[in-house]
N, C-alpha and C. Protein backbone atom coordinates (compact mmCIF):
# COMPACT_ATOMS: atom_id res chain seq x y z
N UNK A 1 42.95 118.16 82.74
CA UNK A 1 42.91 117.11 81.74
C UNK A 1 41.48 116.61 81.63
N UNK A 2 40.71 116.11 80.23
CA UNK A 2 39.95 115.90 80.08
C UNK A 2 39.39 114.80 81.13
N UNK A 3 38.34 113.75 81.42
CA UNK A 3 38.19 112.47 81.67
C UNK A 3 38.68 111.58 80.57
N UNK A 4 37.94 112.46 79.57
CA UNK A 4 38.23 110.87 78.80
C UNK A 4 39.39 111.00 78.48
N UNK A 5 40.36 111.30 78.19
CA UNK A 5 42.13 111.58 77.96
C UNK A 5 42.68 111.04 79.03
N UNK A 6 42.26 110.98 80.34
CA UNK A 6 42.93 110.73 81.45
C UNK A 6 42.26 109.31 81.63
N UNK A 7 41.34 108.86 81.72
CA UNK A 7 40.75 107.51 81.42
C UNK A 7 41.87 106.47 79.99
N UNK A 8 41.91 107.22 79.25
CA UNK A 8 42.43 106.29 78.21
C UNK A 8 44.45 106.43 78.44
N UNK A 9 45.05 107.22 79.12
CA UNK A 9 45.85 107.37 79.68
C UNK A 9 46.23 106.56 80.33
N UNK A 10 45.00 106.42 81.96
CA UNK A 10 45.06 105.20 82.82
C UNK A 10 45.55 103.48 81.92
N UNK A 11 44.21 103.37 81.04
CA UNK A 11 44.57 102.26 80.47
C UNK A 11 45.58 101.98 79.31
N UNK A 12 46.61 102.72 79.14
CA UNK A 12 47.42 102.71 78.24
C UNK A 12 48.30 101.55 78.18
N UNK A 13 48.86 101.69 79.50
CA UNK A 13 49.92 100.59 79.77
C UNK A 13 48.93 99.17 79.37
N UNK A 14 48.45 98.80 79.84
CA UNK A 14 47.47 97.39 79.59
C UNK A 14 47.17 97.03 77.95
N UNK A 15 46.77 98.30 77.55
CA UNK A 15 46.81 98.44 75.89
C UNK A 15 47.88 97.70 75.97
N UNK A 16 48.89 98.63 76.10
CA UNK A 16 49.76 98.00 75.45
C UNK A 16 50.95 97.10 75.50
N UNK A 17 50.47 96.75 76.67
CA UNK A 17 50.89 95.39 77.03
C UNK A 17 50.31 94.14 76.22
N UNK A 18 49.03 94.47 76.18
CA UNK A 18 48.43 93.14 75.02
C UNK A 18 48.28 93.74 73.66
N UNK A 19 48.82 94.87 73.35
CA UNK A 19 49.47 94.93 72.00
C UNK A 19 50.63 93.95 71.41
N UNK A 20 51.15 94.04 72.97
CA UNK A 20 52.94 93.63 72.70
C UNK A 20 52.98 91.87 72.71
N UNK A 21 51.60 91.48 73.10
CA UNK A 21 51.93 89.95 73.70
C UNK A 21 53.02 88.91 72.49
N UNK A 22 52.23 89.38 71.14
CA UNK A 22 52.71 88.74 70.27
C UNK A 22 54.23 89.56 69.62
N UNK A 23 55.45 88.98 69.86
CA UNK A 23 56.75 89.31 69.17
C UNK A 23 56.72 89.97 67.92
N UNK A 24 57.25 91.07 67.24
CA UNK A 24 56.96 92.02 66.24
C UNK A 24 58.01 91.19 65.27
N UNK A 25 58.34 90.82 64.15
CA UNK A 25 59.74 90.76 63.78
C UNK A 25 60.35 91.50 63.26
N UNK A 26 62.02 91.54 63.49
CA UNK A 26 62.53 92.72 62.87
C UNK A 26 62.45 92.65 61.21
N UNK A 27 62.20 94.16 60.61
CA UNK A 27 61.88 93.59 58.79
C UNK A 27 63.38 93.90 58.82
N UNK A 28 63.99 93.69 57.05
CA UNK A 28 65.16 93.53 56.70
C UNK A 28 65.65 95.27 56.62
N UNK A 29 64.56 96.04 56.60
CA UNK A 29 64.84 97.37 55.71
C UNK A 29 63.95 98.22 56.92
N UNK A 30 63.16 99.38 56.05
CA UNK A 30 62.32 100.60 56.75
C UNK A 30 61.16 99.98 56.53
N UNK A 31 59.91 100.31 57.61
CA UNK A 31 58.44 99.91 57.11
C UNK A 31 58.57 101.34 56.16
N UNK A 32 57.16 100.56 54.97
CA UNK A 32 56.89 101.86 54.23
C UNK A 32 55.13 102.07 54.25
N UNK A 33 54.62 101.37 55.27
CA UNK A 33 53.62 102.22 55.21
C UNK A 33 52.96 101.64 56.91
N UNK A 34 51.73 101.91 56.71
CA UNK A 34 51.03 101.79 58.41
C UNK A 34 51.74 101.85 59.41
N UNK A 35 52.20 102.89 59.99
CA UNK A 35 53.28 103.34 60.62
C UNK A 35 52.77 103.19 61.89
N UNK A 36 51.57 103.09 62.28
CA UNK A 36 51.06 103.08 63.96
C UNK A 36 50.19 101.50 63.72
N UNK A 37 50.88 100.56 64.28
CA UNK A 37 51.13 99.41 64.62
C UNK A 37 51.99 98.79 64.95
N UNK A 38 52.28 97.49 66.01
CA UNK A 38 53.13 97.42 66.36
C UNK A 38 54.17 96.93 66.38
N UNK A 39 55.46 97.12 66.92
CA UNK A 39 56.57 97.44 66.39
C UNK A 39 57.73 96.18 67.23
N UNK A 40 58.62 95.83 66.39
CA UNK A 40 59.49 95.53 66.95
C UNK A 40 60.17 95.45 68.51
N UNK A 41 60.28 94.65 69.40
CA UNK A 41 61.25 95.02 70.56
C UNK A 41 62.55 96.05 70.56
N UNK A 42 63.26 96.14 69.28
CA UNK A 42 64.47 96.40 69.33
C UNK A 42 64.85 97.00 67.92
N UNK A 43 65.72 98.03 67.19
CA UNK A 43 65.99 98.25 66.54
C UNK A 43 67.59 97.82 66.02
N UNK A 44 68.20 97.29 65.22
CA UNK A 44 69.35 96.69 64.90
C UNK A 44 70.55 97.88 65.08
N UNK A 45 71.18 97.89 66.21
CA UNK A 45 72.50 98.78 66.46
C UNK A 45 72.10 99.66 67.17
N UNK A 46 70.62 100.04 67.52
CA UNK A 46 70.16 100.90 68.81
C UNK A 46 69.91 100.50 70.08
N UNK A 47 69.84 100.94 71.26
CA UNK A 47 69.36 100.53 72.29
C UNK A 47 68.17 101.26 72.82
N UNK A 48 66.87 99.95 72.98
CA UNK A 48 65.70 100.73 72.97
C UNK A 48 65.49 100.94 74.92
N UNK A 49 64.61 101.96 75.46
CA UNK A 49 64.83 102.75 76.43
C UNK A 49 63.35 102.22 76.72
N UNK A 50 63.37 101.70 77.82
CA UNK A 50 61.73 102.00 78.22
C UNK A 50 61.63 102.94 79.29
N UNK A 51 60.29 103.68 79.91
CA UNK A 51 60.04 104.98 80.21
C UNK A 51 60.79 105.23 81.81
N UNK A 52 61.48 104.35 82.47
CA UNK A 52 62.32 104.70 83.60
C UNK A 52 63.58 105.38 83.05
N UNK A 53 64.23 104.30 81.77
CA UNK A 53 65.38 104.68 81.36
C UNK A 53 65.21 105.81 80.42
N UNK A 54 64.41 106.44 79.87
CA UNK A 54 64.37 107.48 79.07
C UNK A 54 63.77 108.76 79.88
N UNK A 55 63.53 108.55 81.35
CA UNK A 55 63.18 109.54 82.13
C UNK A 55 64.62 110.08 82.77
N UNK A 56 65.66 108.78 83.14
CA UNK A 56 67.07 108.94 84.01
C UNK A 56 67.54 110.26 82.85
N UNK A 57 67.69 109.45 81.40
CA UNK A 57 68.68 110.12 80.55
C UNK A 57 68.30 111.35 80.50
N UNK A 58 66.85 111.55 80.12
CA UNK A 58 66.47 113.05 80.18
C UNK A 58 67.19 113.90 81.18
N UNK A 59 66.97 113.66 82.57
CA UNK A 59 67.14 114.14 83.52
C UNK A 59 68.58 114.33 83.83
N UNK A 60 69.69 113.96 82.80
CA UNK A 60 71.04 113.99 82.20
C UNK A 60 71.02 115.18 82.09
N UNK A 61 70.38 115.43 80.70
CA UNK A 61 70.50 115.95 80.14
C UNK A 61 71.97 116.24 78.70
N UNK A 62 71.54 115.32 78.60
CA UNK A 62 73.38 114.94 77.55
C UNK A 62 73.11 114.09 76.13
N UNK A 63 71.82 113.90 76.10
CA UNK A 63 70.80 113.48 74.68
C UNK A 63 70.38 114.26 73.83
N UNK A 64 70.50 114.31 72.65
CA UNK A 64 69.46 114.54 71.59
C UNK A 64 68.77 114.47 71.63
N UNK A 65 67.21 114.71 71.92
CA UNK A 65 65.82 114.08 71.94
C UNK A 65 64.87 114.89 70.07
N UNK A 66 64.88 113.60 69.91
CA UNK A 66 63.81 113.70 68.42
C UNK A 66 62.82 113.35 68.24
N UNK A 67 61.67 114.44 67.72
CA UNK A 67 60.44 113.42 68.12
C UNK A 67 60.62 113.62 66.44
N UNK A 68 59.71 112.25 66.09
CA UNK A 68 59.36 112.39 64.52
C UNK A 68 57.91 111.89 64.44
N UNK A 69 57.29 112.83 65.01
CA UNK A 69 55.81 112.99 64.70
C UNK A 69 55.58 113.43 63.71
N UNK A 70 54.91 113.31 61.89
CA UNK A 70 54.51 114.17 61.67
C UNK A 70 53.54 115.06 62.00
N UNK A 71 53.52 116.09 60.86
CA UNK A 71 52.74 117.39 61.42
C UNK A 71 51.11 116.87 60.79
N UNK A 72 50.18 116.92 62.09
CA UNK A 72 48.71 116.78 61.50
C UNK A 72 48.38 117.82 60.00
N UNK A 73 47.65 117.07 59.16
CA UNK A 73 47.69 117.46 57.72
C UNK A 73 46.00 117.76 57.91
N UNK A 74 45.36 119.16 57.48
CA UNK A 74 44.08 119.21 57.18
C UNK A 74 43.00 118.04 56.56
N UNK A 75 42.44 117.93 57.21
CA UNK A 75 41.24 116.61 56.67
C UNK A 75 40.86 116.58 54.95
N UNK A 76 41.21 115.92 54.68
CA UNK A 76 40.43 115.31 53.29
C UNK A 76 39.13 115.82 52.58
N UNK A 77 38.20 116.52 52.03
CA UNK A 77 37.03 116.85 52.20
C UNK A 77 36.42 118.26 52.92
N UNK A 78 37.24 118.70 53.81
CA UNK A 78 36.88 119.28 54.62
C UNK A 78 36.45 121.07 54.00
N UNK A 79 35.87 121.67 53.82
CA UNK A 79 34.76 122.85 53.14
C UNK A 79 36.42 123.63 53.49
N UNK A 80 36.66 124.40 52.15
CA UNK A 80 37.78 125.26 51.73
C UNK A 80 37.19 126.39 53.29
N UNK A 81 36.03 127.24 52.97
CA UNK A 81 35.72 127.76 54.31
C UNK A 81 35.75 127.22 55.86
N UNK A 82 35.70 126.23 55.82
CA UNK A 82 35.94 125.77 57.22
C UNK A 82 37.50 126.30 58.28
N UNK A 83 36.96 126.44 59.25
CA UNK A 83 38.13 126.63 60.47
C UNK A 83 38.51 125.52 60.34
N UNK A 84 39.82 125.04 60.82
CA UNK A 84 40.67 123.88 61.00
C UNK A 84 42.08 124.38 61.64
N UNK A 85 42.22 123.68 63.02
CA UNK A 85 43.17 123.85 63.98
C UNK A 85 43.84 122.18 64.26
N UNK A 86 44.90 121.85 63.69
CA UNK A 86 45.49 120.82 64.01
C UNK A 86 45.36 120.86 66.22
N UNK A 87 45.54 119.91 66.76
CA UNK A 87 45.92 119.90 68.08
C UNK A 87 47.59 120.16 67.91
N UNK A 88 47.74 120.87 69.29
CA UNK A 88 49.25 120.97 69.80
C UNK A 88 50.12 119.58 69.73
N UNK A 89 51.35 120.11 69.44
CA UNK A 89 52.12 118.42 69.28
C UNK A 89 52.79 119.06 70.89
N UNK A 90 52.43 117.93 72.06
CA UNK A 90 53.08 117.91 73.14
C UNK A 90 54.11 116.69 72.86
N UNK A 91 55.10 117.39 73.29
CA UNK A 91 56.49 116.22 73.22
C UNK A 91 57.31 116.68 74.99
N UNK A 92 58.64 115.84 74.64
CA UNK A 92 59.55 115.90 75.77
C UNK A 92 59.90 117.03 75.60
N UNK A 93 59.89 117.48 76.78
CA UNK A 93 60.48 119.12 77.28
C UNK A 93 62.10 118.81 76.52
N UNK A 94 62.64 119.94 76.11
CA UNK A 94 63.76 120.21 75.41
C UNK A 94 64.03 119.33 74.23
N UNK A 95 63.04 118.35 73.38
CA UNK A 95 63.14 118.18 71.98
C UNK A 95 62.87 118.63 70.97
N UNK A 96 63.75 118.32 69.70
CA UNK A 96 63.12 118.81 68.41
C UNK A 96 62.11 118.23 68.05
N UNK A 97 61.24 118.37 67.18
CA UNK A 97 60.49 117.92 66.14
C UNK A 97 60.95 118.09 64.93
N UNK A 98 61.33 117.06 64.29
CA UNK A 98 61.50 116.58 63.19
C UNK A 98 60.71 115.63 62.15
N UNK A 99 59.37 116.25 61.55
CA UNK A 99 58.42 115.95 60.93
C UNK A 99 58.36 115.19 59.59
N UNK A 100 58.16 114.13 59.93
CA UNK A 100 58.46 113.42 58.45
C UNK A 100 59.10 112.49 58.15
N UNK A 101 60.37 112.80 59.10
CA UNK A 101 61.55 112.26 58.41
C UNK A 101 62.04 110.90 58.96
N UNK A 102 60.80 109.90 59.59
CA UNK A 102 61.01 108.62 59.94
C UNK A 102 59.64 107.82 59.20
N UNK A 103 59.56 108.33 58.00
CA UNK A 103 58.65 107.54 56.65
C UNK A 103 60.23 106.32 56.45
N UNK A 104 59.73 105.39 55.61
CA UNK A 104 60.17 104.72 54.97
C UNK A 104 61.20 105.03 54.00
N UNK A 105 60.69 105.75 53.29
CA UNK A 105 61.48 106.63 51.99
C UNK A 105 60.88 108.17 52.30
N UNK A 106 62.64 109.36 53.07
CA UNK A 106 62.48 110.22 52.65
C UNK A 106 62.90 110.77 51.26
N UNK A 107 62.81 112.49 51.41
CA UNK A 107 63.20 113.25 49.81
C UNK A 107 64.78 113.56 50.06
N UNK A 108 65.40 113.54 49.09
CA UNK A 108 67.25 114.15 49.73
C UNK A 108 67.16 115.15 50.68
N UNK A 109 66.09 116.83 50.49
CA UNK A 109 65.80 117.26 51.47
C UNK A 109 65.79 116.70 52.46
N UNK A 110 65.01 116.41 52.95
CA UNK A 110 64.69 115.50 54.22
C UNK A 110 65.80 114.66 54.99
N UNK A 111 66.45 114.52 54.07
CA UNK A 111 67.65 113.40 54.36
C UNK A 111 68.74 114.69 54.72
N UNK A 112 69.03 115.22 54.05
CA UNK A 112 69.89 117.00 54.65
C UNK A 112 69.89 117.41 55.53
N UNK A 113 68.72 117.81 55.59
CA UNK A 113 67.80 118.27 56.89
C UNK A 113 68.08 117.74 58.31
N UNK A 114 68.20 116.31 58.35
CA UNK A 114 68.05 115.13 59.24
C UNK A 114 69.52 114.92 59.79
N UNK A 115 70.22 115.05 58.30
CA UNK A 115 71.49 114.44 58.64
C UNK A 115 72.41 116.21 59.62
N UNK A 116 71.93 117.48 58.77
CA UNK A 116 72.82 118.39 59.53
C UNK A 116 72.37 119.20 60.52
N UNK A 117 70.68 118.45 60.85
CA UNK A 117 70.04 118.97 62.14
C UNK A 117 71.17 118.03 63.26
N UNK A 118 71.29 116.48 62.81
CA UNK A 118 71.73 115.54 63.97
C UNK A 118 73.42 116.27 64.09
N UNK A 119 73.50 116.62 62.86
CA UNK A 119 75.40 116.94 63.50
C UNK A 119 75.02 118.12 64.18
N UNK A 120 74.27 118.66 63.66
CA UNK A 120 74.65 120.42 64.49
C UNK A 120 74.33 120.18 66.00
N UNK A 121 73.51 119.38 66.13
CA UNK A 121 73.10 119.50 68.16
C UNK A 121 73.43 118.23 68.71
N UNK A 122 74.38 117.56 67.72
CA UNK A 122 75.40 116.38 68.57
C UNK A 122 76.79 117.43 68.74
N UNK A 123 76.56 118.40 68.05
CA UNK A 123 77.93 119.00 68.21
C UNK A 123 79.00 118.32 67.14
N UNK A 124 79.00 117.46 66.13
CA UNK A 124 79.72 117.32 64.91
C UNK A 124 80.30 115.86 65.07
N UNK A 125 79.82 115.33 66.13
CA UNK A 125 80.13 114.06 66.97
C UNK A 125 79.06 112.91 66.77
N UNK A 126 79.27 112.03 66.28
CA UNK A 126 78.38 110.68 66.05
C UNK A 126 78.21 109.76 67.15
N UNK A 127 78.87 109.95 68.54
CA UNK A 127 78.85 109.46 69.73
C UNK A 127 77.91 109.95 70.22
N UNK A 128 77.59 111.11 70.52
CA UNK A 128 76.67 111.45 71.29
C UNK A 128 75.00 110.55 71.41
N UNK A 129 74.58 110.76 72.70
CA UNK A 129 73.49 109.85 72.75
C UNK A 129 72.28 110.46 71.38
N UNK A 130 71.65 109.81 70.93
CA UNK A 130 70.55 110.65 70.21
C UNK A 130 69.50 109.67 70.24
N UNK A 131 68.12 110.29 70.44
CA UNK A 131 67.06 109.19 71.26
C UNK A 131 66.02 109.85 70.27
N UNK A 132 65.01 109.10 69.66
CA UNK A 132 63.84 108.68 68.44
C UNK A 132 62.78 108.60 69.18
N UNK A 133 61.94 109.13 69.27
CA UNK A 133 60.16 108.86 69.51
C UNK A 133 59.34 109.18 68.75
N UNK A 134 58.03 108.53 68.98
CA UNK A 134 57.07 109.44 68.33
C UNK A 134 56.23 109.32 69.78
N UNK A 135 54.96 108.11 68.91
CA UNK A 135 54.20 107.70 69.77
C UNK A 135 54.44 106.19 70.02
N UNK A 136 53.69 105.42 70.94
CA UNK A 136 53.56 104.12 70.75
C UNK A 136 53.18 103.19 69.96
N UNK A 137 53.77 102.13 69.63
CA UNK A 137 53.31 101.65 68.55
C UNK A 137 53.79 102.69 66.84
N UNK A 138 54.36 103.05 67.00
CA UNK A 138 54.85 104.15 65.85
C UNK A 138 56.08 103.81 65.29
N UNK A 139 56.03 103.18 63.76
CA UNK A 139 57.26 103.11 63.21
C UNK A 139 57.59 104.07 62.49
N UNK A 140 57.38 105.43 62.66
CA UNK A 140 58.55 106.16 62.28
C UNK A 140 59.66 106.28 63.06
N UNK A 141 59.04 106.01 64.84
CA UNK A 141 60.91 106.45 65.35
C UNK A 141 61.81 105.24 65.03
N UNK A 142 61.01 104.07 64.86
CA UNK A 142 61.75 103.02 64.72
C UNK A 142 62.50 103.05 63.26
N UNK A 143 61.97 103.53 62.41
CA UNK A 143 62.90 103.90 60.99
C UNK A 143 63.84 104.72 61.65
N UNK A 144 63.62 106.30 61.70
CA UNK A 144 64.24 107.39 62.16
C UNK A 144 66.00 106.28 62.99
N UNK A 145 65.36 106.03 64.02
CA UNK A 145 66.65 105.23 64.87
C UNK A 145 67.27 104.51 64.19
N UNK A 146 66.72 103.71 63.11
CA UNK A 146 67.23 102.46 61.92
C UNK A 146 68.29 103.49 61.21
N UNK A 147 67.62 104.53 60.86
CA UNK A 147 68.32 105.48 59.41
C UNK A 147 69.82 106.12 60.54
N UNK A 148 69.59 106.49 61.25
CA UNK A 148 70.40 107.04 62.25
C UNK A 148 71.96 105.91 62.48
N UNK A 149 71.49 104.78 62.60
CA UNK A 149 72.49 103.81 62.67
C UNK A 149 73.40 103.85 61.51
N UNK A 150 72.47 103.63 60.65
CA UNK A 150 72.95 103.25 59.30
C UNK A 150 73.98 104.28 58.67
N UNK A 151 73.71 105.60 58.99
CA UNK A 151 74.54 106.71 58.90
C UNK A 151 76.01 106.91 59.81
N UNK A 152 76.10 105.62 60.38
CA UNK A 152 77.48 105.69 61.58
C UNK A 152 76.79 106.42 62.81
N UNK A 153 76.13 106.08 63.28
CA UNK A 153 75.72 107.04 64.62
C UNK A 153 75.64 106.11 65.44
N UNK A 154 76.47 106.07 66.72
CA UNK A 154 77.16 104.91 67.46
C UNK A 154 76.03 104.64 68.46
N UNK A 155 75.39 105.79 69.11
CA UNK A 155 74.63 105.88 70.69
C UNK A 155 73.03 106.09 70.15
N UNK A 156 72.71 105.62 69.30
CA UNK A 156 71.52 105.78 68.92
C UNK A 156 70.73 104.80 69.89
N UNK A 157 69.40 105.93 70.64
CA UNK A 157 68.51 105.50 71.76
C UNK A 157 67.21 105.08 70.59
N UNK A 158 66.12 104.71 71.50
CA UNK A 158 64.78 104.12 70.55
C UNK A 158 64.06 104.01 72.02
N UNK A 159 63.11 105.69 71.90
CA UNK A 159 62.10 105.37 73.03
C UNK A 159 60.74 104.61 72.54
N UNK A 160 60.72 103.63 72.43
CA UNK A 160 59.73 102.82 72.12
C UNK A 160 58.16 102.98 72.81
N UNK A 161 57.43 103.63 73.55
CA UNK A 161 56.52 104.25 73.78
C UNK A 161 55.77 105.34 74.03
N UNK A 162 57.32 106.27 73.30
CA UNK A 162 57.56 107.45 72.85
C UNK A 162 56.27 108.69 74.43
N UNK A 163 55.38 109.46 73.93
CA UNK A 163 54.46 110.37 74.12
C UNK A 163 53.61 109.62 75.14
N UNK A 164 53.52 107.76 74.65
CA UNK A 164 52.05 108.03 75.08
C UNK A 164 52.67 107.64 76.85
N UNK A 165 54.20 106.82 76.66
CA UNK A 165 54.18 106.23 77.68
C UNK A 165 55.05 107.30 78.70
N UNK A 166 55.50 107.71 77.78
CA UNK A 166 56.10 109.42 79.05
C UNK A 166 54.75 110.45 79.76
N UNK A 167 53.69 110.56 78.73
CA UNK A 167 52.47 111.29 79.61
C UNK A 167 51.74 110.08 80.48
N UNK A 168 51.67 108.87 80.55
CA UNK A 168 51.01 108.08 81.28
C UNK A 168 52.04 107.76 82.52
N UNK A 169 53.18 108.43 82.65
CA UNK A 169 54.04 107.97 83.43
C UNK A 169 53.79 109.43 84.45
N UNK A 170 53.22 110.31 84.25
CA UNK A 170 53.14 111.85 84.73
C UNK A 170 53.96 112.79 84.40
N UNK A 171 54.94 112.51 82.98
CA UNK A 171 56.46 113.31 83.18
C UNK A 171 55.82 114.44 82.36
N UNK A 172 56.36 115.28 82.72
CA UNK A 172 56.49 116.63 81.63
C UNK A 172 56.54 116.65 80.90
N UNK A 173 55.19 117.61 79.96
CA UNK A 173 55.38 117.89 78.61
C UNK A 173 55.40 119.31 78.58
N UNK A 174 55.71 119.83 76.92
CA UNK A 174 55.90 121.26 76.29
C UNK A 174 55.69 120.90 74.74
N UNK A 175 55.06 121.94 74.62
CA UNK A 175 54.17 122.39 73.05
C UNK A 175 55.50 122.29 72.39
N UNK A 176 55.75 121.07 71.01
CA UNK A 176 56.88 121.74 70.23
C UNK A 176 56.36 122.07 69.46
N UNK A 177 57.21 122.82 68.17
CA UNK A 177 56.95 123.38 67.07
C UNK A 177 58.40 123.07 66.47
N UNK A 178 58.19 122.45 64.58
CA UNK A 178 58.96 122.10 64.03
C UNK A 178 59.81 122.48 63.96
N UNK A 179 61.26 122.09 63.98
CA UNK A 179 62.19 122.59 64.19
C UNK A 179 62.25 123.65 62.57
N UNK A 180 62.99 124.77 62.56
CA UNK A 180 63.18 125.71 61.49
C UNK A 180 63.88 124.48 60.57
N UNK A 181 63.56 124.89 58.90
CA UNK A 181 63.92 124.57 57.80
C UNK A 181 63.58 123.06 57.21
N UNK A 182 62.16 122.91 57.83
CA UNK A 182 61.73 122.06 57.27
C UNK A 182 61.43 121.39 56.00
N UNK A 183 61.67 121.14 55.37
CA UNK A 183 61.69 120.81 53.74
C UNK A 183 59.58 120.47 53.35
């Protein structure tokens, strides 16, 4: 690991602890834009997991795990000839990536996608646990978990420090890649 990655790692927790000092409020609906700032304690009908309890469940193994990172998008400007390599999306060992689809307003795609990725690997069951990340401070999982409720989905988790606070904790990561049939 780099220094400086492992330096800003170290100080993560402290970040974001005095990120958190001030109470987020819950909005009525989805944020629809600035998605990495911070977020709510709690999502309405989910139960949010901080990184002991989202390490136990893993280690279940009896969760859904979703990350809804989107996918890094080529720079703005950047010379049609130029090389350009997004970085690896490291997530929780055995999750999907599901890209996108904790914006504010998805496309019906997206909403398809979302809704018969979650039945197919709950197994057709709305009980099953199903757990939302991205990163910290990130309201897409906090939509993603919102939209999830709202659809009847009873056990909906909300890892609320998603990536940054599972790699600052030492847990295991693995390279995902978007789940097939992305819209």
């Amino acid at each position: 690991m780099m220094p400086g990655r492992r330096l800003a790692l170290l100080l993560l927790p402290a970040w974001m602890a005095i990120a958190r000092a001030e109470p987020v409020p819950v909005p009525d609906g989805f944020r629809m834009g600035e998605y990495r700032a911070p977020t709510p304690a709690w999502v309405p009908g989910a139960v949010t997991l901080d990184t002991p309890e989202a390490e136990a469940l893993w280690r279940q193994g009896m969760a859904v795990w979703i990350d809804v990172l989107p996918v890094a998008r080529r720079p703005e400007g950047l010379p049609d000839n130029s090389l350009w390599r997004p970085a690896p999306r490291l997530g929780i060992p055995g999750s999907l990536w599901l890209p996108e689809v904790g914006r504010g307003t998805i496309t019906p795609a997206q909403e398809a996608w979302l809704r018969g990725t979650l039945m197919t690997m709950a197994g057709g069951g709305r009980d099953r646990p199903v757990v939302f990340y991205c990163l910290s401070d990130c309201w897409m999982s906090w939509n993603a978990a919102l939209r999830a409720v709202q659809w009847g989905w009873t056990a909906v988790r909300w890892y609320r420090d998603g990536t940054d606070g599972w790699e600052a904790a030492g847990l295991p990561t693995e390279e995902l890649r978007p789940a097939p049939g992305m819209p």
